[in-house]
Protein backbone atom coordinates (compact mmCIF):
# COMPACT_ATOMS: atom_id res chain seq x y z
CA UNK A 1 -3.72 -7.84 -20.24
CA UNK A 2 -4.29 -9.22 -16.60
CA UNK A 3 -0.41 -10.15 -16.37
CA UNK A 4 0.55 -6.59 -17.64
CA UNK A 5 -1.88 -4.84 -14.82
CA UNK A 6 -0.82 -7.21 -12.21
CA UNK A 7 2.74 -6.35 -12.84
CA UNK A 8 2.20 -2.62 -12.67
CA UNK A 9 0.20 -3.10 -9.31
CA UNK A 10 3.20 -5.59 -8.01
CA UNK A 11 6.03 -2.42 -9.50
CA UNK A 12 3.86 -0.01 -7.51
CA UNK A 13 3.78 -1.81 -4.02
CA UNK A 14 7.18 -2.34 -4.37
CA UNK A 15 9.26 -0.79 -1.30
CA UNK A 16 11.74 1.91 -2.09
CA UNK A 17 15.56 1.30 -1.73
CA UNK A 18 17.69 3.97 -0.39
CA UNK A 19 21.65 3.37 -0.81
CA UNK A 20 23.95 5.34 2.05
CA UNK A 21 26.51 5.91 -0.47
CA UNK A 22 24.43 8.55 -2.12
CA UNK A 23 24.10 10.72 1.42
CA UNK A 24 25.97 13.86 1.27
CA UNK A 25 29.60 13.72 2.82
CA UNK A 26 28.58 15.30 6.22
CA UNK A 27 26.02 12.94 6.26
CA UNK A 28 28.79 9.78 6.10
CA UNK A 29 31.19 11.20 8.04
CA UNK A 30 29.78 9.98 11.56
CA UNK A 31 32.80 11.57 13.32
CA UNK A 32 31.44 15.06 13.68
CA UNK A 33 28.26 15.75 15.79
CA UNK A 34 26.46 16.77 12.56
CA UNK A 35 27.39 13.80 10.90
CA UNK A 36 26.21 11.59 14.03
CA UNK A 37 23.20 13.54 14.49
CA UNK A 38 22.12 13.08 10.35
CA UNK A 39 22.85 9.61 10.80
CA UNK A 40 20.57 9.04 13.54
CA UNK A 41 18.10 10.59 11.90
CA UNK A 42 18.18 8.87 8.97
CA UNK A 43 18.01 5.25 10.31
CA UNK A 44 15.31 6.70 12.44
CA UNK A 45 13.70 7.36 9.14
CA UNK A 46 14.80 4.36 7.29
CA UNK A 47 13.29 2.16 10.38
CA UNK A 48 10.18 3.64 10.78
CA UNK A 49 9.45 3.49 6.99
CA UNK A 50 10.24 -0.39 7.39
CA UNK A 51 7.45 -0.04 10.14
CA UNK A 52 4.68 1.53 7.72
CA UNK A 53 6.06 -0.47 4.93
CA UNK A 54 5.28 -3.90 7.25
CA UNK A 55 1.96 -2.59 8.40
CA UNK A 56 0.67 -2.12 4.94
CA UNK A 57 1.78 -5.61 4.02
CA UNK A 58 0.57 -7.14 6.97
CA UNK A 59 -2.97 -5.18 6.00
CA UNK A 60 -2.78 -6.63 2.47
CA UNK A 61 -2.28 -10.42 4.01
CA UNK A 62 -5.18 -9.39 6.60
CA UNK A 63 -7.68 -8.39 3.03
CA UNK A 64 -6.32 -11.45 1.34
CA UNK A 65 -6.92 -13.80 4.42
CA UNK A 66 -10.49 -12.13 5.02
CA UNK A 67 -11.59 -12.34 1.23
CA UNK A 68 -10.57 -16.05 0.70
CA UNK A 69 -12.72 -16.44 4.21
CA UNK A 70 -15.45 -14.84 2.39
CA UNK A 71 -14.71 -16.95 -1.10
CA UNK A 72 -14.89 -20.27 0.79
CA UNK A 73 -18.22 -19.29 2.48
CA UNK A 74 -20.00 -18.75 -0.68
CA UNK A 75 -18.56 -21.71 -2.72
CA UNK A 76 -19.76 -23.69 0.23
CA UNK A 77 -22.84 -22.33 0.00
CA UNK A 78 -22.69 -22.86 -4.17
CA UNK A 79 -24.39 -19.12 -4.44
CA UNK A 80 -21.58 -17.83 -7.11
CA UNK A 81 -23.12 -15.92 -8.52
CA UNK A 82 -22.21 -12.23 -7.31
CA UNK A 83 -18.53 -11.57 -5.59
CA UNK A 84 -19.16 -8.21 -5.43
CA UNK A 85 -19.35 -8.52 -1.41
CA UNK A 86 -15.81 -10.01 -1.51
CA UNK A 87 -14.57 -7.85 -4.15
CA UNK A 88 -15.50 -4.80 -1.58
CA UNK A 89 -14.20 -6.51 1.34
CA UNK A 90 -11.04 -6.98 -0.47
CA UNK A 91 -10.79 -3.39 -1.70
CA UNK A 92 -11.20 -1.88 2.05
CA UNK A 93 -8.16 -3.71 2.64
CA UNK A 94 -6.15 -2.40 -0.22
CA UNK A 95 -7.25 1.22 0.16
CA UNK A 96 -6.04 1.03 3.53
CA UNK A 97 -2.83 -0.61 2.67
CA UNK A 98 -2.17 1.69 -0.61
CA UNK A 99 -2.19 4.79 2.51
CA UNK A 100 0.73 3.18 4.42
CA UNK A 101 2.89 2.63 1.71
CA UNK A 102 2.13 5.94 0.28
CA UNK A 103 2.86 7.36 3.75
CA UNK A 104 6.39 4.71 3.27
CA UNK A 105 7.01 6.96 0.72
CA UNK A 106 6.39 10.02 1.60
CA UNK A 107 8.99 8.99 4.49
CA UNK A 108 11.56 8.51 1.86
CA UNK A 109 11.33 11.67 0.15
CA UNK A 110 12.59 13.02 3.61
CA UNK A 111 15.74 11.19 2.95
CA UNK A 112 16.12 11.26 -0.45
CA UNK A 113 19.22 12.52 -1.83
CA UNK A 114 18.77 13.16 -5.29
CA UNK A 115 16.21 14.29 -7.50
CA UNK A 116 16.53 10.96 -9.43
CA UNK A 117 15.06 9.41 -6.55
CA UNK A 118 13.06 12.17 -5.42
CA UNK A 119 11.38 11.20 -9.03
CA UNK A 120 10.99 7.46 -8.89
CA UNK A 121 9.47 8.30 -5.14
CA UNK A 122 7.01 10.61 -7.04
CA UNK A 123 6.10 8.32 -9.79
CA UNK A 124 4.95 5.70 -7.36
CA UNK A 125 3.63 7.87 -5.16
CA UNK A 126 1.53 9.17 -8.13
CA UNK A 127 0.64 5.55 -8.93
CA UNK A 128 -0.20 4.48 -5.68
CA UNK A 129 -2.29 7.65 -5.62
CA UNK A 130 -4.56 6.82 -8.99
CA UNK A 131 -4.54 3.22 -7.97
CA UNK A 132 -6.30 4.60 -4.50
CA UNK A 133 -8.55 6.72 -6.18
CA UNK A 134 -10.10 4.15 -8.23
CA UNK A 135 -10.22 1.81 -5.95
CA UNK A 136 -11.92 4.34 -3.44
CA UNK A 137 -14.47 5.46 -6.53
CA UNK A 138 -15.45 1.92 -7.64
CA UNK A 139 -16.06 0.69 -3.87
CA UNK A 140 -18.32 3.88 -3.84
CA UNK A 141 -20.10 3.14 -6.62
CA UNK A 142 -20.68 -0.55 -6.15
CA UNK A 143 -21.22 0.27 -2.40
CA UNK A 144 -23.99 2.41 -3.90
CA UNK A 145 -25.67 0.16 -6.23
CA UNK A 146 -25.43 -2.84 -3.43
CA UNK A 147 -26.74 -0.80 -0.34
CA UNK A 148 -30.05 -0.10 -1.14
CA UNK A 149 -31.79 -3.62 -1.30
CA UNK A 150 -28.28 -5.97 -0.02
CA UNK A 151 -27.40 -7.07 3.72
CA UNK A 152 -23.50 -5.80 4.51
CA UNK A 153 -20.91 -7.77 3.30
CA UNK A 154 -20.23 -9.87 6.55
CA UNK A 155 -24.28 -10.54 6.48
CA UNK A 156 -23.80 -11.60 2.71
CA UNK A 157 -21.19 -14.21 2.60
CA UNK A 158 -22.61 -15.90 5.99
């Protein structure tokens, strides 16, 4: 069962492709002005969802590196046992980075060329969407059952 969920998470953080073969004619013929122009703006496009794509990975890599930071602080300290400090920690980071690449994606369906992909965009954007919900409910709730009587998270693992 954890492969199976791990897989699905790793399908829906997967970056979109976008083939230039599927643009419309006027789009590939970068002789006319029109055809320049469309081009322009879809590398634009294509470059600046590269851009959100990176940040969100680069926010992921931040969560991970601050979380194992956390993990070795409290093995250290041999006081296993609650994570839920780290698991929060973590979770701020992957909320944040589920936002970019939904926002990645929301860049592609400017570009997108057919409704096939227009769909596959949708599906992960739907994914990406539930996966942020529940994230952003169950840091809520354990945020909730841990603030009343717990120091923050940073206060925690030191």
């Amino acid at each position: 069962m954890f492969c199976s969920c791990r897989f699905h998470l790793a399908t829906a953080l997967q970056p979109t492709t976008f083939q230039i073969s599927a643009l419309p004619e006027a789009a590939r013929d970068v002789t006319s002005l029109h055809g320049q122009a469309e081009s322009g703006v879809i590398s634009a496009v294509l470059w600046l969802k590269l851009g959100v794509e990176t940040v969100g990975a680069v926010i992921i890599a931040l969560g991970i590196l601050s979380a194992g930071w956390l993990l070795i602080k409290v093995l250290v300290k041999h006081e296993t046992a609650d994570f839920t400090a780290i698991r929060l920690a973590l979770a701020r980071y992957l909320a944040l980075a589920l936002e970019f690449q939904l926002g990645a994606d929301i860049l592609s369906t400017a570009i997108a060329p057919s409704w096939e992909q227009i769909g596959k965009l949708g599906a992960i954007a739907v994914i990406r969407t539930a996966l942020n919900y529940f994230l952003s409910r169950e840091m809520r709730d354990e945020r909730g059952e841990t603030h009343s009587a717990e120091k923050p998270v940073a206060e925690r693992a030191e």
